[in-house]
Structures are given as C-alpha cells and as structure tokens.
N, C-alpha and C. Protein backbone atom coordinates (compact mmCIF):
# COMPACT_ATOMS: atom_id res chain seq x y z
N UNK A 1 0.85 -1.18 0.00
CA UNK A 1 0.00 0.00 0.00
C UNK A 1 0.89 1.24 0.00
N UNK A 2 1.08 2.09 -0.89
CA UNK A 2 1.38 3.15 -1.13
C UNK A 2 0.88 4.32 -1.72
N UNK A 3 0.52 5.49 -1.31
CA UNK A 3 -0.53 6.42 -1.85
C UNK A 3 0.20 8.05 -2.16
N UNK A 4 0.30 8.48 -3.17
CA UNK A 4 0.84 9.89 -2.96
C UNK A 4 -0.52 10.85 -2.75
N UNK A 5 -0.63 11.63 -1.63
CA UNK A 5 -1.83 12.42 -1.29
C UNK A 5 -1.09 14.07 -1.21
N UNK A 6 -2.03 14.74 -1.33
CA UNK A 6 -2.20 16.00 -1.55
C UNK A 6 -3.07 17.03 -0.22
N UNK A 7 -1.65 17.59 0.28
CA UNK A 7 -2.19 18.39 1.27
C UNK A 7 -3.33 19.65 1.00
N UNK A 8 -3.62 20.35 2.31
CA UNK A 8 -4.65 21.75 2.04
C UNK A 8 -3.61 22.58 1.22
N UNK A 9 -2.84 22.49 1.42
CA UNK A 9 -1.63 23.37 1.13
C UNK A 9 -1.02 23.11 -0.51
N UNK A 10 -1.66 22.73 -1.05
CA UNK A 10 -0.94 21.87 -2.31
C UNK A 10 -0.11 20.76 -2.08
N UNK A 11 0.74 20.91 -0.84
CA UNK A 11 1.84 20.04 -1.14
C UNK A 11 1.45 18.50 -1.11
N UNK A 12 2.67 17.63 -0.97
CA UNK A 12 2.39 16.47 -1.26
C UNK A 12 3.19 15.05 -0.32
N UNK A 13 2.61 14.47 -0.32
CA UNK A 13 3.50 13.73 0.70
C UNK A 13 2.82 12.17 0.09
N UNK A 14 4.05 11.42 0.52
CA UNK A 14 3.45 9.91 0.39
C UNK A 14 3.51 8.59 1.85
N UNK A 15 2.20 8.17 1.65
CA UNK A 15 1.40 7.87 2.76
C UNK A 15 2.19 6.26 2.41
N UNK A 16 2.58 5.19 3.16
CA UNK A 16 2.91 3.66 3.03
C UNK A 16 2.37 3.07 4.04
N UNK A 17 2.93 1.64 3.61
CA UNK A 17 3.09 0.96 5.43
C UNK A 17 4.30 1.59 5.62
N UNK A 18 4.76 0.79 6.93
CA UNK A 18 6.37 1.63 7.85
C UNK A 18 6.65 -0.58 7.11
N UNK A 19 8.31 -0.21 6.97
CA UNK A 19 8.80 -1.33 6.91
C UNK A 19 10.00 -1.38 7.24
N UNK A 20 10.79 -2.84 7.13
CA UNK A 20 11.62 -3.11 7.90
C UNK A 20 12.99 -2.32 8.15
N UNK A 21 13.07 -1.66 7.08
CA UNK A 21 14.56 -0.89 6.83
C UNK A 21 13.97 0.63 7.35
N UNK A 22 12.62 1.04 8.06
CA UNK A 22 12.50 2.56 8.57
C UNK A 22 12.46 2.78 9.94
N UNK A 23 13.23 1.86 10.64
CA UNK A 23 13.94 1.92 11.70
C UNK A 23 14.34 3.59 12.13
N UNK A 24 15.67 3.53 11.13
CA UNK A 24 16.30 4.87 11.44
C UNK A 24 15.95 6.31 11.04
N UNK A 25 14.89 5.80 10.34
CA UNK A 25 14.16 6.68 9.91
C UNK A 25 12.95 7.48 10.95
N UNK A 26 12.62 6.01 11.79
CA UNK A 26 11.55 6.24 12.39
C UNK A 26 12.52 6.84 13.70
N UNK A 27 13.28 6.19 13.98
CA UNK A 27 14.12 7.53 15.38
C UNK A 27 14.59 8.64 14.72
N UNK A 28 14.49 9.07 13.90
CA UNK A 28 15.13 10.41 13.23
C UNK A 28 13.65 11.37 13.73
N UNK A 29 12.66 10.55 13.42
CA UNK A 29 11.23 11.56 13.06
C UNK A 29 10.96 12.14 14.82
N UNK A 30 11.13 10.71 15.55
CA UNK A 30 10.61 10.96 16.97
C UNK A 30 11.85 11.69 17.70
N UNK A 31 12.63 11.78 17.16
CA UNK A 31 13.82 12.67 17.82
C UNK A 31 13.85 13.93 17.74
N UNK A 32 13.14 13.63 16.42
CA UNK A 32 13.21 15.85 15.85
C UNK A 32 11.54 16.52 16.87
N UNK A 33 10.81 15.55 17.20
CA UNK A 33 9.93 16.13 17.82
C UNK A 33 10.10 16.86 18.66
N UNK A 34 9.23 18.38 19.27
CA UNK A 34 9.54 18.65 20.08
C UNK A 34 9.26 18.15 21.40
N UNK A 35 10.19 18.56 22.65
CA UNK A 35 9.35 18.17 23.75
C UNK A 35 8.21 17.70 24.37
N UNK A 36 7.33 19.09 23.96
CA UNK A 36 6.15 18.92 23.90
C UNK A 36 4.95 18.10 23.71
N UNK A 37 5.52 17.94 22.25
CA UNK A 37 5.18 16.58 21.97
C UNK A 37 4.93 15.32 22.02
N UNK A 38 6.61 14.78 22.45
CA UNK A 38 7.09 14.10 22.85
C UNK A 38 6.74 13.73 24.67
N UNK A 39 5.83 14.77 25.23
CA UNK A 39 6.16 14.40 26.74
C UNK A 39 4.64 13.49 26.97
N UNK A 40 3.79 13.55 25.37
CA UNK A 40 2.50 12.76 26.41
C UNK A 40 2.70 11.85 25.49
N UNK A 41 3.63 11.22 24.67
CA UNK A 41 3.72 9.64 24.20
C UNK A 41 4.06 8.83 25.22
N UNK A 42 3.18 7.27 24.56
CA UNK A 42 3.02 6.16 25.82
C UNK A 42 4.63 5.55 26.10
N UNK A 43 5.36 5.82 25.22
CA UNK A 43 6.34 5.00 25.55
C UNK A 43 7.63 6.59 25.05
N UNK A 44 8.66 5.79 25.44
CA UNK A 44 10.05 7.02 25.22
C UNK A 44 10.90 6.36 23.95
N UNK A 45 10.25 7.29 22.68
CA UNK A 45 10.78 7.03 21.66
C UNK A 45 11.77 7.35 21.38
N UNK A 46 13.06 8.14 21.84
CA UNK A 46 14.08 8.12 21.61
C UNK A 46 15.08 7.28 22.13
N UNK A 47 14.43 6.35 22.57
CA UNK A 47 15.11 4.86 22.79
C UNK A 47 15.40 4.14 21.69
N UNK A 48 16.44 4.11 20.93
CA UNK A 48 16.75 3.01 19.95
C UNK A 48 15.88 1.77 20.51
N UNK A 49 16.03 0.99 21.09
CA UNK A 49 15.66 -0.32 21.78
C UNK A 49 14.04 -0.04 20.99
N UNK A 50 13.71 1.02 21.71
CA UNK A 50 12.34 0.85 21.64
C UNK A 50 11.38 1.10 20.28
N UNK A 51 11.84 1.90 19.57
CA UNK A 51 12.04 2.01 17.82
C UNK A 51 12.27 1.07 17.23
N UNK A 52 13.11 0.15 18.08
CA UNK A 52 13.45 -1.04 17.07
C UNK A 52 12.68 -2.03 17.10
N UNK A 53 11.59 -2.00 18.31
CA UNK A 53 11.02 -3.17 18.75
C UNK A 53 9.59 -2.81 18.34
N UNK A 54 9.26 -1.43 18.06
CA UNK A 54 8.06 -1.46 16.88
C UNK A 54 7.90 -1.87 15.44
N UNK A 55 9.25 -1.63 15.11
CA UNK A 55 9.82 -1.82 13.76
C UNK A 55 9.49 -3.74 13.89
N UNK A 56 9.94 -4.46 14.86
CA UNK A 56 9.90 -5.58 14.71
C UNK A 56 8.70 -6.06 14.86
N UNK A 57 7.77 -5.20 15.93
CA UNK A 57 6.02 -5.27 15.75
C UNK A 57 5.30 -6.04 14.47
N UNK A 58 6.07 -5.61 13.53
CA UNK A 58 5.52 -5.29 12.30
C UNK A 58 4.93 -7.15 11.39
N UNK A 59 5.78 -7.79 12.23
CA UNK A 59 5.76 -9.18 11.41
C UNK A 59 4.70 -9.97 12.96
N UNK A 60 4.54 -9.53 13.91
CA UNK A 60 3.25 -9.84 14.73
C UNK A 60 1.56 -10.05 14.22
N UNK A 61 1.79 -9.75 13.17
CA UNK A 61 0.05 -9.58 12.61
C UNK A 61 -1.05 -8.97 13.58
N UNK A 62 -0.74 -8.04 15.03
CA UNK A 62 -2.01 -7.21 15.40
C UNK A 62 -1.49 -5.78 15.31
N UNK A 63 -0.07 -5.65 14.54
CA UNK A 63 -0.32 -4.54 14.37
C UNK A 63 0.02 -3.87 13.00
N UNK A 64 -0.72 -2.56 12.61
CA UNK A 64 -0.79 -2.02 11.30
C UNK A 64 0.16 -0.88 11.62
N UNK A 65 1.01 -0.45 10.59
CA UNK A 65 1.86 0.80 11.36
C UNK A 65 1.86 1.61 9.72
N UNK A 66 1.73 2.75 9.80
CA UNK A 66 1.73 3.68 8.40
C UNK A 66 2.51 4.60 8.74
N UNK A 67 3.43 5.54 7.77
CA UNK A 67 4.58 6.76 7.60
C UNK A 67 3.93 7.24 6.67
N UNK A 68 4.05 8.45 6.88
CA UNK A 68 3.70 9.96 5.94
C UNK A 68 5.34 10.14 5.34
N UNK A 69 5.55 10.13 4.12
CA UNK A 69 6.77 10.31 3.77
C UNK A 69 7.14 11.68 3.08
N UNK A 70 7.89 12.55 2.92
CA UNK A 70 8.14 13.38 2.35
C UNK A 70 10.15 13.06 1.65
N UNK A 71 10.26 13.21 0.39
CA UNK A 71 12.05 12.43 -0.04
C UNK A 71 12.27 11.17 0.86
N UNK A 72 12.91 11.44 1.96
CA UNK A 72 13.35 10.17 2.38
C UNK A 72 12.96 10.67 4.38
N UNK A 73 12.53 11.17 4.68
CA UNK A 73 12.06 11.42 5.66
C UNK A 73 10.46 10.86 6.13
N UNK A 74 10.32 10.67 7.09
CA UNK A 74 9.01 10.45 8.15
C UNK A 74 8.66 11.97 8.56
N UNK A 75 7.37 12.07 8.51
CA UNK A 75 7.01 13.22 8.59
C UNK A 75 5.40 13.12 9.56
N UNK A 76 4.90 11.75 9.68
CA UNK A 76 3.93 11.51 10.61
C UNK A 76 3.70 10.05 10.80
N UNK A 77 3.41 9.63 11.78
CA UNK A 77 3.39 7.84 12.08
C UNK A 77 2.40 7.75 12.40
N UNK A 78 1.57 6.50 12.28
CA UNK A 78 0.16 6.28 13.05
C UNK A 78 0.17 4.58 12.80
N UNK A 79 -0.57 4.33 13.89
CA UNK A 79 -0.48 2.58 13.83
C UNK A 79 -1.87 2.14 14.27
N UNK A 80 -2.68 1.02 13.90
CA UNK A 80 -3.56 0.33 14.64
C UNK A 80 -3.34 -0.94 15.28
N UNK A 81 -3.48 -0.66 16.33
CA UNK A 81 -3.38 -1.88 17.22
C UNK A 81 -4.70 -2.79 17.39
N UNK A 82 -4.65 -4.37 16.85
CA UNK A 82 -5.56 -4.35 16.66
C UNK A 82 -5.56 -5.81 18.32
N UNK A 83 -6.83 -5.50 18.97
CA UNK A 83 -7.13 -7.24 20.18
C UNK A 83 -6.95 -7.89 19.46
N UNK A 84 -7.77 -8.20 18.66
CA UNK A 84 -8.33 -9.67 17.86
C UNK A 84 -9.00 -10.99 18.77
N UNK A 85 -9.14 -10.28 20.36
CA UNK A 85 -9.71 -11.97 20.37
C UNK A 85 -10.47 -11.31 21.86
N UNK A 86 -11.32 -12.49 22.22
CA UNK A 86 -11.98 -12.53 23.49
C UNK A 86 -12.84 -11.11 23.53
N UNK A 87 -13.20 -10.19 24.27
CA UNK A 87 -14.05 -9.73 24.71
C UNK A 87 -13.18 -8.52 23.70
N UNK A 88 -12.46 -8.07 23.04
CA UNK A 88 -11.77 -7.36 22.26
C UNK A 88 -11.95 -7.64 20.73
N UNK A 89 -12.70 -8.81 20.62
CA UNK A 89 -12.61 -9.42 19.41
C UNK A 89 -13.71 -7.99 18.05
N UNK A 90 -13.03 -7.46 17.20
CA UNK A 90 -13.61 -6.60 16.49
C UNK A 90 -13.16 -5.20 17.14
N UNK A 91 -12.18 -4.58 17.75
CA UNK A 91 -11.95 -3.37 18.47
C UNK A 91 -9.97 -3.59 18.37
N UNK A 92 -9.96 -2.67 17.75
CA UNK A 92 -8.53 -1.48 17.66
C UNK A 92 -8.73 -0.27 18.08
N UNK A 93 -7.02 -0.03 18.52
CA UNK A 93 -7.15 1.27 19.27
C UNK A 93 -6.13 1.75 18.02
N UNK A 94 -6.17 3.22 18.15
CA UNK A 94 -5.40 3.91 16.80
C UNK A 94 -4.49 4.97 17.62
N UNK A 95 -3.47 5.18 17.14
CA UNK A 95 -2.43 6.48 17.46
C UNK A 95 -1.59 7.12 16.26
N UNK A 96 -1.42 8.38 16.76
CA UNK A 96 -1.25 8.99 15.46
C UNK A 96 -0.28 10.84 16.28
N UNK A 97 0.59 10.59 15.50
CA UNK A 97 1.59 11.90 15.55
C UNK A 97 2.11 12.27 14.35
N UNK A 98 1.67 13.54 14.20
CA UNK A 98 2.13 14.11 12.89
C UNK A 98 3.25 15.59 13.46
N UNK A 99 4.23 15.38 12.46
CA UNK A 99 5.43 16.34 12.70
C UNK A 99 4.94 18.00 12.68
N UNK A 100 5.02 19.03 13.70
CA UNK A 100 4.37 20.22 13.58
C UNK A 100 4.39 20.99 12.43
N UNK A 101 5.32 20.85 10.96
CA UNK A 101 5.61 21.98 10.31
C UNK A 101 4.33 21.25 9.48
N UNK A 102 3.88 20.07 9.47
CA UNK A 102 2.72 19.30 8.49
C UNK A 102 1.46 19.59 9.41
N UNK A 103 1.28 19.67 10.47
CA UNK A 103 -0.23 20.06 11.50
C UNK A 103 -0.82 20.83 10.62
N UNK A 104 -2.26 20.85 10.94
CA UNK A 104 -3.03 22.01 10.39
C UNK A 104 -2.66 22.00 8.97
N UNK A 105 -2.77 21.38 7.96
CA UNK A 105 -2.37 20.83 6.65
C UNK A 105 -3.58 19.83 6.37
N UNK A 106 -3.83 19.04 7.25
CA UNK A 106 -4.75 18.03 6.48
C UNK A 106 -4.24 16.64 6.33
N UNK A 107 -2.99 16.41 6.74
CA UNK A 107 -2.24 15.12 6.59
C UNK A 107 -2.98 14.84 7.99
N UNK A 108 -3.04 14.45 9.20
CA UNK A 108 -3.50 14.16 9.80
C UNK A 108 -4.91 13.39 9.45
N UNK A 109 -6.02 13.96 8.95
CA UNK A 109 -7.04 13.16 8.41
C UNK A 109 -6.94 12.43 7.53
N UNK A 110 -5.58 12.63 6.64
CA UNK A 110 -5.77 11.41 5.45
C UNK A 110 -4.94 10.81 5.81
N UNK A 111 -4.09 10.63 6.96
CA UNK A 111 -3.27 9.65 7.63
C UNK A 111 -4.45 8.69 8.45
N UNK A 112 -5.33 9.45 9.03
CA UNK A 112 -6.63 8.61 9.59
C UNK A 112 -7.58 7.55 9.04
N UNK A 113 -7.93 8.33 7.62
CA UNK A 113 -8.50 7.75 6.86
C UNK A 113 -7.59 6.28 6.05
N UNK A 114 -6.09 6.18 6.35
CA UNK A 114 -6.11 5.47 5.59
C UNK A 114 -5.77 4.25 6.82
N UNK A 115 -5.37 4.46 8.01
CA UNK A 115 -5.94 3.63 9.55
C UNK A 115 -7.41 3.17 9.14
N UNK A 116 -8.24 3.55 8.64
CA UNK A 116 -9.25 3.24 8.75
C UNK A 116 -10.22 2.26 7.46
N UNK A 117 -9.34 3.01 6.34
CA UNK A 117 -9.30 1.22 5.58
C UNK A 117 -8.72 -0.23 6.26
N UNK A 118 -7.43 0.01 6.57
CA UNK A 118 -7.10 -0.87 7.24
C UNK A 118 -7.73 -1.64 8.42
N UNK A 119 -8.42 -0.71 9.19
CA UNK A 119 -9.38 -1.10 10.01
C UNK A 119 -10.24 -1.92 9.48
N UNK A 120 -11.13 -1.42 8.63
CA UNK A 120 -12.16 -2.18 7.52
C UNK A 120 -11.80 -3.48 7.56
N UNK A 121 -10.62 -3.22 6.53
CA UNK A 121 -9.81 -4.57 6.04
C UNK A 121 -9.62 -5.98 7.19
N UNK A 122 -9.28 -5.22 8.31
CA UNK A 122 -9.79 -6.44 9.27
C UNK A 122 -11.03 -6.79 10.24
N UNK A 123 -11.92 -6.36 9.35
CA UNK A 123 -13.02 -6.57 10.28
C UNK A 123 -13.36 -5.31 11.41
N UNK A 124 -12.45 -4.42 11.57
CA UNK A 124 -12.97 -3.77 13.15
C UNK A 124 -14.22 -3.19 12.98
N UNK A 125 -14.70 -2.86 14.03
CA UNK A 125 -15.82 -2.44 13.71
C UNK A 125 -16.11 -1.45 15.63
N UNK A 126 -15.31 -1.26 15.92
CA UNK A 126 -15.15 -0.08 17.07
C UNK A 126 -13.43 0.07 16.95
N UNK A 127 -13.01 1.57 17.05
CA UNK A 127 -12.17 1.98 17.41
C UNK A 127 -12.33 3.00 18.57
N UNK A 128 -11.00 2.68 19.23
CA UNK A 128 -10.58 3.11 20.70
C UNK A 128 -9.33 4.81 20.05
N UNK A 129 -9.16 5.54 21.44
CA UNK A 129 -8.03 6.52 21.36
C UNK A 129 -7.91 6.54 22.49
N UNK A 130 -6.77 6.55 23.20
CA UNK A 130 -6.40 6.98 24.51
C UNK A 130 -5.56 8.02 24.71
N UNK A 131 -5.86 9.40 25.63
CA UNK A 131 -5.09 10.51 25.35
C UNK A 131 -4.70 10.75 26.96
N UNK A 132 -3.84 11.58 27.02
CA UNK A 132 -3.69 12.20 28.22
C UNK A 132 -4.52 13.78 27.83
N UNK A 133 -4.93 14.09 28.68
CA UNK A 133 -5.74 15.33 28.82
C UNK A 133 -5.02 16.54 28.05
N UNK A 134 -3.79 17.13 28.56
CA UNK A 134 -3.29 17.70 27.58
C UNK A 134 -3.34 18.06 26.40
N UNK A 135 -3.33 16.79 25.78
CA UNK A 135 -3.35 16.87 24.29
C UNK A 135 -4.11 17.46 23.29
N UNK A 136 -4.67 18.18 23.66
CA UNK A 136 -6.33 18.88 23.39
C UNK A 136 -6.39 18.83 22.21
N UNK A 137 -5.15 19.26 21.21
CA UNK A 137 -5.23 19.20 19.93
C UNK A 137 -5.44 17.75 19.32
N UNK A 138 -5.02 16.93 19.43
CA UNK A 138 -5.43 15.49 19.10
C UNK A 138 -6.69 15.20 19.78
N UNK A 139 -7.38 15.74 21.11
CA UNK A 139 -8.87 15.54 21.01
C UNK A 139 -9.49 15.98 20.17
N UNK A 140 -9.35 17.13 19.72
CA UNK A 140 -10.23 17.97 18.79
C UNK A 140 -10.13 17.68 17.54
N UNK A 141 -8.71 16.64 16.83
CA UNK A 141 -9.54 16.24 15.50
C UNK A 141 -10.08 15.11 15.68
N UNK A 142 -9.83 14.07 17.20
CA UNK A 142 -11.05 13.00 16.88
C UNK A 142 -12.26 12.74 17.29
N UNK A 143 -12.52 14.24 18.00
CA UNK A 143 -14.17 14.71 17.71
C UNK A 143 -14.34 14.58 16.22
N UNK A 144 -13.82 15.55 15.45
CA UNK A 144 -13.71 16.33 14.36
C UNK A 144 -13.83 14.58 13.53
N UNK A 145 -13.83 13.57 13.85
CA UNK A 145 -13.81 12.40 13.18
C UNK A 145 -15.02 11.74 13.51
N UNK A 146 -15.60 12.12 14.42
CA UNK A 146 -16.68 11.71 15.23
C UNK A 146 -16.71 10.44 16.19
N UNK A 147 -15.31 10.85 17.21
CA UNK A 147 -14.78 10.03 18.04
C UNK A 147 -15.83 10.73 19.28
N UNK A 148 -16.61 10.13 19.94
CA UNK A 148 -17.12 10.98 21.50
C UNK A 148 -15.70 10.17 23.10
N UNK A 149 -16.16 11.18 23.73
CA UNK A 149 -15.20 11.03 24.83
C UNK A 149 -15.99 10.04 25.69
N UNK A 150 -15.70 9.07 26.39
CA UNK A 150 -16.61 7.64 26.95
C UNK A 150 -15.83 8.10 28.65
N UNK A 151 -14.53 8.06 28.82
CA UNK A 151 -14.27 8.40 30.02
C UNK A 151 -13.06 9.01 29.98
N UNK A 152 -13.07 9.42 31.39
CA UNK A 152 -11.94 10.23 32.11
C UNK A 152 -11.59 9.65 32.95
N UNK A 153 -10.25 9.49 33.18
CA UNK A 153 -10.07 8.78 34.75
C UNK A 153 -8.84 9.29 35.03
N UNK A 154 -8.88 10.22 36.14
CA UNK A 154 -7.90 11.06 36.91
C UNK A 154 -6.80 10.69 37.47
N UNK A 155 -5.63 11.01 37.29
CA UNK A 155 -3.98 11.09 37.33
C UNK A 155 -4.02 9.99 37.07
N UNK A 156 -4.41 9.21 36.04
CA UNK A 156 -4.06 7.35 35.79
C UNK A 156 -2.65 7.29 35.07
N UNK A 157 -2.17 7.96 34.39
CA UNK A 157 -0.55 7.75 33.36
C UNK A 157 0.16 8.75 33.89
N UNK A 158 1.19 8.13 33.70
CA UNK A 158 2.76 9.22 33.90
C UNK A 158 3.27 9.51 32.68
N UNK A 159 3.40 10.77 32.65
CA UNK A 159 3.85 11.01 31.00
C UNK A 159 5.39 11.15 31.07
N UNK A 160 6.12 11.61 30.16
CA UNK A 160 7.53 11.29 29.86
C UNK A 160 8.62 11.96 31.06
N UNK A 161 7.81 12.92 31.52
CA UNK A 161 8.38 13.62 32.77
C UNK A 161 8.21 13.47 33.96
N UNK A 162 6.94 12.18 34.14
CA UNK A 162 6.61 11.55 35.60
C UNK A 162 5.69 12.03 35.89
N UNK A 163 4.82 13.36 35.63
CA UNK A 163 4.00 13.70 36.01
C UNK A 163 2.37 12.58 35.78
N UNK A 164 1.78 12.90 36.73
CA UNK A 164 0.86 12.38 36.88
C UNK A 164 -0.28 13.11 35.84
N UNK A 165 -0.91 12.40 34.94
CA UNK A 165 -1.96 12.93 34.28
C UNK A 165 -3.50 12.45 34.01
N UNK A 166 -4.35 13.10 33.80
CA UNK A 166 -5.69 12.53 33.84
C UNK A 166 -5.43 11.56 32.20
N UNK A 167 -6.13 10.23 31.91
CA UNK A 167 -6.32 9.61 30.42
C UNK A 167 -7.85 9.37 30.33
N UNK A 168 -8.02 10.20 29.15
CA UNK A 168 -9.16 10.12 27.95
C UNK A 168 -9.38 9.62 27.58
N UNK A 169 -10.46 8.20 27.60
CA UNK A 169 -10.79 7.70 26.63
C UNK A 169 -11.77 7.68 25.39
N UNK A 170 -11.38 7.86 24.16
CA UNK A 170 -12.20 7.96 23.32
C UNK A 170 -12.92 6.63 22.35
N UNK A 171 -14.32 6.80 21.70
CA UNK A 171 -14.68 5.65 20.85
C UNK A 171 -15.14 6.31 19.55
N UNK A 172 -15.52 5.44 18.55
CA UNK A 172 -16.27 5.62 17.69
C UNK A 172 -16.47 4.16 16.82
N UNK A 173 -17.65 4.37 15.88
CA UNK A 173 -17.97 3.07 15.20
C UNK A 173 -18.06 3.60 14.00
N UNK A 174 -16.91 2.40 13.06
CA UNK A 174 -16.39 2.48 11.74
C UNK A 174 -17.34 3.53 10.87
N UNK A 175 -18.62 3.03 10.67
CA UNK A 175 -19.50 3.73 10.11
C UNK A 175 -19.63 5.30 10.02
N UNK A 176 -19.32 5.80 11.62
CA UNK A 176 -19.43 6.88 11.92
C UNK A 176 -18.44 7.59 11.54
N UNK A 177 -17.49 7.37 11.37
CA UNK A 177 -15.94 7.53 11.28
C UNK A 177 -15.81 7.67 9.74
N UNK A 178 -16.59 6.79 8.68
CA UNK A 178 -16.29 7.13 7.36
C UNK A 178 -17.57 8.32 6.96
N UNK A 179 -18.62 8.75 7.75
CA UNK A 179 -19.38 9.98 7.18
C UNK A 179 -18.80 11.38 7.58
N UNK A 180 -17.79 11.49 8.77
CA UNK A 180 -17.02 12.87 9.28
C UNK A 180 -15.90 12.26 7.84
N UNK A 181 -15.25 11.07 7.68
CA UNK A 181 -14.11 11.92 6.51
C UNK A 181 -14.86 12.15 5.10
N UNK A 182 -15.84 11.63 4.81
CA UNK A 182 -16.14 11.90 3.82
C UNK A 182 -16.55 13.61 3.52
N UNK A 183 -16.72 14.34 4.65
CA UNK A 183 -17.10 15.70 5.13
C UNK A 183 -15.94 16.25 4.78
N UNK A 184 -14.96 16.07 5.72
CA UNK A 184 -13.26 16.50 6.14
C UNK A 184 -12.68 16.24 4.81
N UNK A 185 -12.61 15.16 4.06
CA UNK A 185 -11.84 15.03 2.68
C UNK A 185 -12.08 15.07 1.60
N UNK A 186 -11.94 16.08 0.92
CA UNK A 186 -12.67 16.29 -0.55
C UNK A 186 -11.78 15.65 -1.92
N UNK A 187 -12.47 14.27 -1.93
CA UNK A 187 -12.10 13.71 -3.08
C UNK A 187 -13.28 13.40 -3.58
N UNK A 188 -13.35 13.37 -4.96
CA UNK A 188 -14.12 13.11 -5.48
C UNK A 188 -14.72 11.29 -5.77
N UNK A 189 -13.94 10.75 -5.87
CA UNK A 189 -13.41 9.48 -5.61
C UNK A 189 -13.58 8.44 -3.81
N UNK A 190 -13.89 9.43 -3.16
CA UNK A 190 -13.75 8.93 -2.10
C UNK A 190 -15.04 7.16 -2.43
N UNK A 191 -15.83 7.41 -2.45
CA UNK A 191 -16.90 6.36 -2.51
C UNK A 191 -16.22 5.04 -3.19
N UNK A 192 -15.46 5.42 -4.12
CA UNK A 192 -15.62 4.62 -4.68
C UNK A 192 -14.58 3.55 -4.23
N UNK A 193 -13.37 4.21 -3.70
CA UNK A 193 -12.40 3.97 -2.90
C UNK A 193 -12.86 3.09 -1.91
N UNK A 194 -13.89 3.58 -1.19
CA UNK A 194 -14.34 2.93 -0.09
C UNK A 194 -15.09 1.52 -0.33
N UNK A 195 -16.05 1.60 -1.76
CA UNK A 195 -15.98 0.37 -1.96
C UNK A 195 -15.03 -0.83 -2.82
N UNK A 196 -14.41 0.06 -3.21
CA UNK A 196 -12.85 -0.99 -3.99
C UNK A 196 -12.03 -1.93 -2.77
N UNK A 197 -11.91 -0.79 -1.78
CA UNK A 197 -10.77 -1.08 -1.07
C UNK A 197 -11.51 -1.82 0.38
N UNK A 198 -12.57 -1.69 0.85
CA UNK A 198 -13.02 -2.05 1.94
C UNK A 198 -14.45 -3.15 1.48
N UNK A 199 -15.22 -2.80 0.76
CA UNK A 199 -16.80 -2.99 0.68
C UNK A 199 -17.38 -2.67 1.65
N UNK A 200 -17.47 -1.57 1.77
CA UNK A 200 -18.68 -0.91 2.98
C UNK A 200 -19.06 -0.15 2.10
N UNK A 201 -19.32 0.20 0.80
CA UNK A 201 -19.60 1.14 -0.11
C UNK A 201 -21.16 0.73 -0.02
C-alpha cells in the first residue's frame, strides 16, 4: 500500500506501510519532535531499543503501522493496534503523531482515513483513542472524526516527565468515522475507494 496524497496546502507527501529498513528513519522523526510533543507519548521514543522493537512489531500480525513520507524522511506515524480476540474481538485502538511543520495541513485526516481502511480490512468495527488530557489538539480532530469522549479517569498515566496525568478515553464506530471523513476530505473518488478497497460502499 502506497498512496501519494495531496495536502490543504498543495503540497504532497506519500502515505505507506512503515517497513523493515525505517527503523532509522523512524528515530530520526521521533527525535526531531519537540518536547512537547514528545512528553504525552506512551512509551520514550528516543530509545533506539524501543524504535526497534516497533519496527519488529511489524511481522506480529495485530499490528498495522503507516509513515507519511516526504524524499526520504518520516514526517507523521500512526499505527492500529488491533485485540483480535476474546471480549476485544472486532476493536482497535489507533495512534497517530504528525510532525508540527505538516499540523493544520490536512495530513493528519488522510493519515486517519487510511488507519481506517485498514481497520475495515480487518473486520474492526469499534475503534478506541487513549489521550492524556493535555493533548487537546489530538482531542479535537477525533471529535472532528466523530470520536465521542466515553471516560476520564484522573492522574491514571505518567507522562515522559513523571507527572501524573488525567487519560481520555475515546470511541467511535467504523461507520461513523467514514461519514465525518467523507465531510473533512474532498475527493471526489472517495466512494468509490471505499468500496474498492473495503466494501462498505
């Protein structure tokens, strides 16, 4: 799967899976992040170790991992994690960081949208988000997706600096999720896409 997409901005970037050789690629992207950024991710990506052991994720079959590419750079990551079984069976949770100079561009939703074929593709049929409170800007595009907020539960995670923070949990159902992008992304094509590539058309 490889897609060249077209930002608000004109520009252009190309959307893949992440594979085995974007390792160093993928600590280059989470390194250049800022702080900020960087302080409400679940895990501490500037750990080689730990970059490497998503990278190796990859041949596990529950998880989906996608790069926003621009030349030879990572420019946004997003992955679905999918249960697959027991009381989880049909439910992925999704995460998604896009590099600040691309925010507010529009890569973000068509980085979503294409989590969400993939979703299709295996059956899900509820997706999860888990945020730390903070993050307000990543709540507000997965309202903007028609994610609702289900709970709050106070100082539950430590973010990269130890602090104690409230986590968000968010839902939505597939269905709901493809009538906000069809809103949010103006392709003309979208439908048809949706039934080529998924059959939910």
């Amino acid at each position: 799967m490889e897609r060249t997409v077209t930002l608000q901005d004109g520009g252009q970037v190309v959307i893949r899976r992440m594979r085995p050789d974007d390792g160093e690629r993928s600590f280059a992207f989470f390194a250049a992040l800022p702080p900020e950024d960087r302080k409400y991710l679940r895990t501490d990506v500037t750990r080689h170790d730990v970059v490497e052991r998503r990278v190796k994720e990859l041949d596990s079959g529950r998880v989906e991992r996608l790069v926003a590419v621009v030349g030879d750079r990572i420019v946004a990551d997003g992955s679905l994690e999918l249960v697959g079984h027991g009381w989880g069976d049909g439910v992925a949770e999704v995460r998604l960081i896009v590099a600040q100079p691309y925010q507010r561009r529009g890569l973000g939703t068509l980085m979503a949208r294409e989590l969400f074929f993939l979703a299709a593709h295996h059956k899900v049929e509820r997706v999860v988000v888990r945020m730390m409170r903070p993050q307000s800007g990543a709540i507000r595009i997965f309202r903007k997706l028609g994610f609702d907020e289900e709970f709050l539960i106070p100082e539950h995670v430590r973010d990269q600096s130890g602090s104690w923070q409230d986590m968000i949990i968010m839902r939505c159902n597939l269905e709901a999720m493809w009538r906000e992008l069809e809103a949010l992304v103006e392709e003309t094509d979208m439908k048809r896409q949706i039934e080529e590539r998924t059959g939910l058309g």
